[in-house]
PDB file of N, CA and C in Angstrom:
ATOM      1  N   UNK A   1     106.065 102.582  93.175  1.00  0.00           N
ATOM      2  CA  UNK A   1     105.170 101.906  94.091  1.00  0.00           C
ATOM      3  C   UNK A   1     105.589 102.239  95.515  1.00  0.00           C
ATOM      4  N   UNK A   2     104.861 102.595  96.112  1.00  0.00           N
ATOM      5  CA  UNK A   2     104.999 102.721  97.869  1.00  0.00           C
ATOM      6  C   UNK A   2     105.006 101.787  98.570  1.00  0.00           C
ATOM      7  N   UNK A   3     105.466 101.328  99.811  1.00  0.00           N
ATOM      8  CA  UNK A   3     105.565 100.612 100.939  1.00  0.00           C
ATOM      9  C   UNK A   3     104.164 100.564 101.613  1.00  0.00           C
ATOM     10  N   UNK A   4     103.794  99.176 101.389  1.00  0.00           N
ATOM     11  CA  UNK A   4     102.643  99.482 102.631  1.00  0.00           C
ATOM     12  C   UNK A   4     102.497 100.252 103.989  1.00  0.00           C
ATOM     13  N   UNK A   5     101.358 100.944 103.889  1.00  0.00           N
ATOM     14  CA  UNK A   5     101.490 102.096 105.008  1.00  0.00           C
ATOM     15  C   UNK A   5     101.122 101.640 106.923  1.00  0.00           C
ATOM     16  N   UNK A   6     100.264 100.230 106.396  1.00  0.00           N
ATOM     17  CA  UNK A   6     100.081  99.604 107.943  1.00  0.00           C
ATOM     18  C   UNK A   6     101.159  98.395 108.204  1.00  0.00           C
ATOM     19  N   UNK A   7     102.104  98.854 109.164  1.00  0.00           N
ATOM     20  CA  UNK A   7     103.163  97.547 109.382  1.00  0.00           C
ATOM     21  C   UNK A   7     102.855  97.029 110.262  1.00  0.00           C
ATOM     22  N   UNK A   8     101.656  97.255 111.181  1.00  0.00           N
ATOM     23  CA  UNK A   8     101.473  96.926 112.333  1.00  0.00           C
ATOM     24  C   UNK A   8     100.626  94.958 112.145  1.00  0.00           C
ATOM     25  N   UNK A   9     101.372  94.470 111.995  1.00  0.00           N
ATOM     26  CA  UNK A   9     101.031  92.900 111.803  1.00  0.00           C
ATOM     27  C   UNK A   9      99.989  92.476 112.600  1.00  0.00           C
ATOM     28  N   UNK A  10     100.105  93.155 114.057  1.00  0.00           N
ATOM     29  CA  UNK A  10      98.687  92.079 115.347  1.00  0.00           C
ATOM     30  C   UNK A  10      97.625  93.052 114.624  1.00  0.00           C
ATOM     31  N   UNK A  11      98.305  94.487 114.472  1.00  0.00           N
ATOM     32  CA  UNK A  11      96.499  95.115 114.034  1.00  0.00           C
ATOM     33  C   UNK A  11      96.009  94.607 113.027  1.00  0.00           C
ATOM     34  N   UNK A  12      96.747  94.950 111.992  1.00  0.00           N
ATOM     35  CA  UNK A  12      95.834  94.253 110.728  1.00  0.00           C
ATOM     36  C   UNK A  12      95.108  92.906 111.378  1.00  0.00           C
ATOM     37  N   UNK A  13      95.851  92.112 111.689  1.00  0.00           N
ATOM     38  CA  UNK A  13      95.199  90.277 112.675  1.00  0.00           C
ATOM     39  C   UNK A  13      93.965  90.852 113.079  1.00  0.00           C
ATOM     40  N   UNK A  14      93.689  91.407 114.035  1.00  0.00           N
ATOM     41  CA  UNK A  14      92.871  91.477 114.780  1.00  0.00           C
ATOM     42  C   UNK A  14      91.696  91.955 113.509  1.00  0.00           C
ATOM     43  N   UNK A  15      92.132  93.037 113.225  1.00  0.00           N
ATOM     44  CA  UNK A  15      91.113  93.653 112.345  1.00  0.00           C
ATOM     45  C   UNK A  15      90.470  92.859 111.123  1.00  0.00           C
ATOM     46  N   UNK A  16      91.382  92.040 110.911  1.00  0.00           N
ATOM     47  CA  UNK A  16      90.646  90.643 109.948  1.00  0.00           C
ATOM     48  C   UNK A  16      89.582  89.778 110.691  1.00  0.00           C
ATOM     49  N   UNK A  17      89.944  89.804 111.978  1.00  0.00           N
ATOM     50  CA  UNK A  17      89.568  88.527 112.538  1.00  0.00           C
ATOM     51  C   UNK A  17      88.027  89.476 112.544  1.00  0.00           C
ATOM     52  N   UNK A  18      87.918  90.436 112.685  1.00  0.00           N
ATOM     53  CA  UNK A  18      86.614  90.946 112.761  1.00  0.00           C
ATOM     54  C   UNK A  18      85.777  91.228 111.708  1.00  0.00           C
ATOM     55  N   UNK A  19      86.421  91.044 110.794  1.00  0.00           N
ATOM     56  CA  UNK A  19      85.529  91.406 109.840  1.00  0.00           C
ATOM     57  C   UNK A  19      85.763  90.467 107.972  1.00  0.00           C
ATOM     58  N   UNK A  20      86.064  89.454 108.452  1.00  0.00           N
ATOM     59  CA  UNK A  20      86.458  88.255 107.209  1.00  0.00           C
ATOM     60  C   UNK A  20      86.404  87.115 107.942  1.00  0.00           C
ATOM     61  N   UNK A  21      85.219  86.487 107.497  1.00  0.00           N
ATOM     62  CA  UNK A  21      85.047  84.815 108.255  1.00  0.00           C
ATOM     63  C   UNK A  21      85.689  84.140 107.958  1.00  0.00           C
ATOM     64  N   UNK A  22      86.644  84.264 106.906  1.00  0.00           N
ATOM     65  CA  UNK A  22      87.066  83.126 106.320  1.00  0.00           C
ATOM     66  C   UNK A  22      88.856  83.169 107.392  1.00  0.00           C
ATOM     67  N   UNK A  23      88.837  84.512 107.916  1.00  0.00           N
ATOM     68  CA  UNK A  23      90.599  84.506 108.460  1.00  0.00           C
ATOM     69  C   UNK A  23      89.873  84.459 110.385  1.00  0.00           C
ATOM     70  N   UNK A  24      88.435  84.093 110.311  1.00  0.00           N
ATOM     71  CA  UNK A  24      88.267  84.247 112.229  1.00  0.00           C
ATOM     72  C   UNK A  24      88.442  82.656 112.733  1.00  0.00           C
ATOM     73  N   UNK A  25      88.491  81.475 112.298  1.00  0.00           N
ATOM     74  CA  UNK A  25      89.145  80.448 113.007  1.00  0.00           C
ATOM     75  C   UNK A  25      90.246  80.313 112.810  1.00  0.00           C
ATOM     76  N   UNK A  26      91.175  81.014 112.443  1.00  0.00           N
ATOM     77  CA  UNK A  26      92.615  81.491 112.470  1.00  0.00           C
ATOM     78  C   UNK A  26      92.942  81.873 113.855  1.00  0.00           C
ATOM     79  N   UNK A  27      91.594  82.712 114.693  1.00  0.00           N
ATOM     80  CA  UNK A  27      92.300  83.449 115.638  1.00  0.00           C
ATOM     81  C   UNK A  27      93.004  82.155 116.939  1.00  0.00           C
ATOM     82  N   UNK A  28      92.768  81.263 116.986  1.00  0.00           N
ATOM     83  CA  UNK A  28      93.582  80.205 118.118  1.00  0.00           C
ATOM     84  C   UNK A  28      94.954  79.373 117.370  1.00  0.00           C
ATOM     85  N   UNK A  29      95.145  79.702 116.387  1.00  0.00           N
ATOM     86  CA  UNK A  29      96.027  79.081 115.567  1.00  0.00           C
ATOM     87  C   UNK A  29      97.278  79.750 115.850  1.00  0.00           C
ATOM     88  N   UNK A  30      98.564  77.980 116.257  1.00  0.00           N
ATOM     89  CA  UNK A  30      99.823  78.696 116.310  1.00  0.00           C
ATOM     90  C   UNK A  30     100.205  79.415 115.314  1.00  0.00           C
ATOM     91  N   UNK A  31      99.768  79.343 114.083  1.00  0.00           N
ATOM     92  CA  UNK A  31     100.366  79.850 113.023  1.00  0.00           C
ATOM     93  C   UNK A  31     100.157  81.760 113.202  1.00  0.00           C
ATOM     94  N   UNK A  32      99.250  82.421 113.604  1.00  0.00           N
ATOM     95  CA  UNK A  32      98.926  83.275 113.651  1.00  0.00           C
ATOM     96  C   UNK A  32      99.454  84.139 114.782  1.00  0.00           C
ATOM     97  N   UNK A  33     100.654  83.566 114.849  1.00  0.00           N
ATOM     98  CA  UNK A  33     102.270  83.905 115.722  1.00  0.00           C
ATOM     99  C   UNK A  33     102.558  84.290 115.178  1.00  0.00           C
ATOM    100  N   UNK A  34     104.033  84.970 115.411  1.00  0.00           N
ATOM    101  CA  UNK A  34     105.821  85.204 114.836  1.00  0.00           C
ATOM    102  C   UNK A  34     105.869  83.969 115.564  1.00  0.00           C
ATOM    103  N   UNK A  35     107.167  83.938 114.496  1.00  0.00           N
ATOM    104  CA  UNK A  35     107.785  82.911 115.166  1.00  0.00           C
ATOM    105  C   UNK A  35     108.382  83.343 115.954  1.00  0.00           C
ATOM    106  N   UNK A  36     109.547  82.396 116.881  1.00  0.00           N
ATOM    107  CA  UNK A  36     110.460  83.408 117.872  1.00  0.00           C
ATOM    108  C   UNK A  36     111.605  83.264 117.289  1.00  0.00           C
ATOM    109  N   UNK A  37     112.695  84.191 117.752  1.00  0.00           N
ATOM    110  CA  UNK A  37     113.985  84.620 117.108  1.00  0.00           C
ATOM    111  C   UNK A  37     114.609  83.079 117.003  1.00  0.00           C
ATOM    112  N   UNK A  38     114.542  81.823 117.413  1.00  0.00           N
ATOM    113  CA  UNK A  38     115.574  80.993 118.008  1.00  0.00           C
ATOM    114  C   UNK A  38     114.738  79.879 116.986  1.00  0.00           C
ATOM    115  N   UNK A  39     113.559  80.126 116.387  1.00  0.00           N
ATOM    116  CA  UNK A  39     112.992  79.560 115.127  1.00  0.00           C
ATOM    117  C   UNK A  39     113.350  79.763 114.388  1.00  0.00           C
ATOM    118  N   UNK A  40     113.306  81.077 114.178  1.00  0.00           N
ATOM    119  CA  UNK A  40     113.941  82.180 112.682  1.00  0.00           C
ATOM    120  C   UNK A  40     115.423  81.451 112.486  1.00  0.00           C
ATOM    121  N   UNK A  41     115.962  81.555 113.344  1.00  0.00           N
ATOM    122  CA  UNK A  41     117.470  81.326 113.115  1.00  0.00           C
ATOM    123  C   UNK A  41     118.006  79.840 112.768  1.00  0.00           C
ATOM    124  N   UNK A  42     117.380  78.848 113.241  1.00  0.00           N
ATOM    125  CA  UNK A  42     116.919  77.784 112.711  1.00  0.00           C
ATOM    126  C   UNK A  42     116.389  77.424 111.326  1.00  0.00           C
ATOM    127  N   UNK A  43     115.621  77.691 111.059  1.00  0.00           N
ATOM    128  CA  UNK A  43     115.306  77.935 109.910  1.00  0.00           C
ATOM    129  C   UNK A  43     115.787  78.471 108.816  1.00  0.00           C
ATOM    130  N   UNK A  44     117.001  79.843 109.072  1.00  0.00           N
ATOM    131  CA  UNK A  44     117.704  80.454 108.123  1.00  0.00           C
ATOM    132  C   UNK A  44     118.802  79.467 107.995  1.00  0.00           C
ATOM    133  N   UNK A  45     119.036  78.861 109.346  1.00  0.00           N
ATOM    134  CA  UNK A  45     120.721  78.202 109.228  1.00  0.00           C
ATOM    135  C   UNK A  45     120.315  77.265 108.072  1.00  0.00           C
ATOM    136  N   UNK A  46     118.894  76.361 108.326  1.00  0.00           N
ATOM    137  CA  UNK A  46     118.683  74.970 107.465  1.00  0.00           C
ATOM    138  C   UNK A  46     118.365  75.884 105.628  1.00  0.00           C
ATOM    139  N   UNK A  47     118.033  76.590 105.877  1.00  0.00           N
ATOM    140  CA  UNK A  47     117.779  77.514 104.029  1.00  0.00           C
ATOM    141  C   UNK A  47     118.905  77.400 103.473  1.00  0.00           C
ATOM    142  N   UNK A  48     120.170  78.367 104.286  1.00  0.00           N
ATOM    143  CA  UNK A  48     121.644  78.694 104.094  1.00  0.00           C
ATOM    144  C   UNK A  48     122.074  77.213 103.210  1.00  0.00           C
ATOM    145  N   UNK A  49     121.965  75.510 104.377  1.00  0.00           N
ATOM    146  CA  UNK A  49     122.639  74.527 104.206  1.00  0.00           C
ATOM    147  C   UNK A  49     122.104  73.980 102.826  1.00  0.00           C
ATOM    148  N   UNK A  50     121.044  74.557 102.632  1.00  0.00           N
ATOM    149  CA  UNK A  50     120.873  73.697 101.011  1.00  0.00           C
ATOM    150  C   UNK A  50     121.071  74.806  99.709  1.00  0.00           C
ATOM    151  N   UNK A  51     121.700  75.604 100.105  1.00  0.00           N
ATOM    152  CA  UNK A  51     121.819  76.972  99.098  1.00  0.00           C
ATOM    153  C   UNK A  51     121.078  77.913  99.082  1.00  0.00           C
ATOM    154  N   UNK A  52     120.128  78.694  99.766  1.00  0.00           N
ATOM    155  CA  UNK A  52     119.232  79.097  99.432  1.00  0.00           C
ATOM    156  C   UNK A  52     119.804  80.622 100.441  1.00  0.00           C
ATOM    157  N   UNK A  53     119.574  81.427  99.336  1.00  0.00           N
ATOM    158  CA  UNK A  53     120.232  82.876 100.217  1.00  0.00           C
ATOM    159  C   UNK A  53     119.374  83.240 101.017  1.00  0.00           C
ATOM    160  N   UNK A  54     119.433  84.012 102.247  1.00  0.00           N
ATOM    161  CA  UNK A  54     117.929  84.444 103.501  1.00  0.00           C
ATOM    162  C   UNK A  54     118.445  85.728 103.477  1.00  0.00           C
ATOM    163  N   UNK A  55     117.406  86.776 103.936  1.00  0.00           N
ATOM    164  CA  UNK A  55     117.203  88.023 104.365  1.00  0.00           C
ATOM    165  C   UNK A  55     116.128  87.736 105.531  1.00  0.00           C
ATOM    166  N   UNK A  56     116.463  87.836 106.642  1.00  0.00           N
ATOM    167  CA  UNK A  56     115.894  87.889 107.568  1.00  0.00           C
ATOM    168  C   UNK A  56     115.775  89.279 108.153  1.00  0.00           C
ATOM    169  N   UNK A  57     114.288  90.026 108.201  1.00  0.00           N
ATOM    170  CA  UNK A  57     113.861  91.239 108.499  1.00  0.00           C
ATOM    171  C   UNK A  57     112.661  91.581 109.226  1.00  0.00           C
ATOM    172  N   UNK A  58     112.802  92.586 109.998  1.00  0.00           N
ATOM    173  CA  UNK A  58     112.080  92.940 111.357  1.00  0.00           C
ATOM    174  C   UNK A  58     110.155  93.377 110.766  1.00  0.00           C
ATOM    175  N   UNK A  59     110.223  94.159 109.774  1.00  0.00           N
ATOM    176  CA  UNK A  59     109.241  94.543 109.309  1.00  0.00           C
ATOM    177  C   UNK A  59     108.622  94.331 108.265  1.00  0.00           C
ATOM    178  N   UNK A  60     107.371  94.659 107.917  1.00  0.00           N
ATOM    179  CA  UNK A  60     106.898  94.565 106.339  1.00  0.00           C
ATOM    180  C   UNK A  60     107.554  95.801 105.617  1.00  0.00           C
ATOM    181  N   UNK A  61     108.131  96.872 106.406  1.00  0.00           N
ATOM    182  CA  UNK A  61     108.506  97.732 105.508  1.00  0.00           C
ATOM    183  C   UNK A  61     109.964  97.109 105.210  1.00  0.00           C
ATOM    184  N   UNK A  62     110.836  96.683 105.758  1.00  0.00           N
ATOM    185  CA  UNK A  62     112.087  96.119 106.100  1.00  0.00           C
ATOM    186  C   UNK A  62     111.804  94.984 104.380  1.00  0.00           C
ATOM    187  N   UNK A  63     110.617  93.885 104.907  1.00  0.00           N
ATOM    188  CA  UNK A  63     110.778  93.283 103.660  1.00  0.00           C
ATOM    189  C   UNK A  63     110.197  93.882 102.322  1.00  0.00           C
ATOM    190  N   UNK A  64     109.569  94.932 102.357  1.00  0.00           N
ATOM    191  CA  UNK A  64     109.665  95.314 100.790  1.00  0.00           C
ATOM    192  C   UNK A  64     110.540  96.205 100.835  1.00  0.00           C
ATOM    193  N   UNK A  65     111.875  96.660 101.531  1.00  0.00           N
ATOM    194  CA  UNK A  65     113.129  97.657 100.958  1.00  0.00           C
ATOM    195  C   UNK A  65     114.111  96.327 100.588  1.00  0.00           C
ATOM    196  N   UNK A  66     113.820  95.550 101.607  1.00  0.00           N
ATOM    197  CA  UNK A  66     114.734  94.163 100.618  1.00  0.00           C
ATOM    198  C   UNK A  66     114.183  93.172  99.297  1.00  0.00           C
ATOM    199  N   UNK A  67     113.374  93.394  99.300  1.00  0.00           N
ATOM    200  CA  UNK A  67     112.353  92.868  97.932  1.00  0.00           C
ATOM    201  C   UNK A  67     113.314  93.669  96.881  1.00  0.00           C
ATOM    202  N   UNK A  68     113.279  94.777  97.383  1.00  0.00           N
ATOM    203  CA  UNK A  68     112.990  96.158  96.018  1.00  0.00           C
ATOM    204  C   UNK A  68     114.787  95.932  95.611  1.00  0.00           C
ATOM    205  N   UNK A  69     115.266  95.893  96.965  1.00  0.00           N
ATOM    206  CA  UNK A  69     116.780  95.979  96.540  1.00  0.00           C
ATOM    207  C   UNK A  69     117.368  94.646  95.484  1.00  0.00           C
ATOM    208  N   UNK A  70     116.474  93.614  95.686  1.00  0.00           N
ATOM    209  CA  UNK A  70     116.959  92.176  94.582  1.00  0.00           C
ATOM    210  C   UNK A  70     116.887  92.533  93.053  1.00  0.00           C
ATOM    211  N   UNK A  71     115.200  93.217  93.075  1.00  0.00           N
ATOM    212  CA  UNK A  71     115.451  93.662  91.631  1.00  0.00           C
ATOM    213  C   UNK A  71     116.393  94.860  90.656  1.00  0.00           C
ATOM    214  N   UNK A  72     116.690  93.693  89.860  1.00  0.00           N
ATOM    215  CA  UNK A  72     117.572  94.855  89.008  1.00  0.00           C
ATOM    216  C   UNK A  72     117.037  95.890  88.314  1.00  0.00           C
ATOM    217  N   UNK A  73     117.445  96.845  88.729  1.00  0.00           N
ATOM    218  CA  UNK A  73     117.217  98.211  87.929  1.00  0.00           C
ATOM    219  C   UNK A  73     117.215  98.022  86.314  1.00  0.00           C
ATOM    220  N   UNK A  74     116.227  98.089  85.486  1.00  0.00           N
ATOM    221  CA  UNK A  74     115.936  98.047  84.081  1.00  0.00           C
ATOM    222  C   UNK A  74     116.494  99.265  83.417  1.00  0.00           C
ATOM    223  N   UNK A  75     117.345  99.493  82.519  1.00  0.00           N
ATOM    224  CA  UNK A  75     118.394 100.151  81.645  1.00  0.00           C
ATOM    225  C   UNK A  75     117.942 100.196  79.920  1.00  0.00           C
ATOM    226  N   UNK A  76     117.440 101.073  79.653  1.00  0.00           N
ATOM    227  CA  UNK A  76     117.461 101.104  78.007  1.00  0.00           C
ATOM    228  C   UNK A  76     118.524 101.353  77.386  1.00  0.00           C
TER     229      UNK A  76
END
């Protein structure tokens, strides 16, 4: 399986917002941010405190090379 080839996160956004009604009152929504680094890190510290392992990563390609790396390699 390949890596998605568009990582560009605002384009794809935008390009939804134009053409799927159901993602265009999205476009004023905080959610339809990044968060900022000083969220992220927040958030990983509180994951960490209840057990929960984090990979925190820059890209969509970034998170499917860390996706790919969790699964175990299958062995006959």
């Amino acid at each position: 399986m390949a890596a998605p080839q568009n990582t560009n996160l605002a384009e794809t956004f935008q390009g939804l917002l134009k053409t799927d009604a159901q993602v265009t009152p999205l476009a004023g929504s905080p959610y339809a941010k990044a968060a900022s680094p000083d969220r992220v890190s927040v958030a990983k510290a509180a994951l960490e405190a209840n057990g929960f392992k984090v990979h925190v990563v820059n890209t969509r390609a970034d998170a499917f090379a860390a996706v790919k790396s969790l699964i175990p390699e299958v062995r006959n």
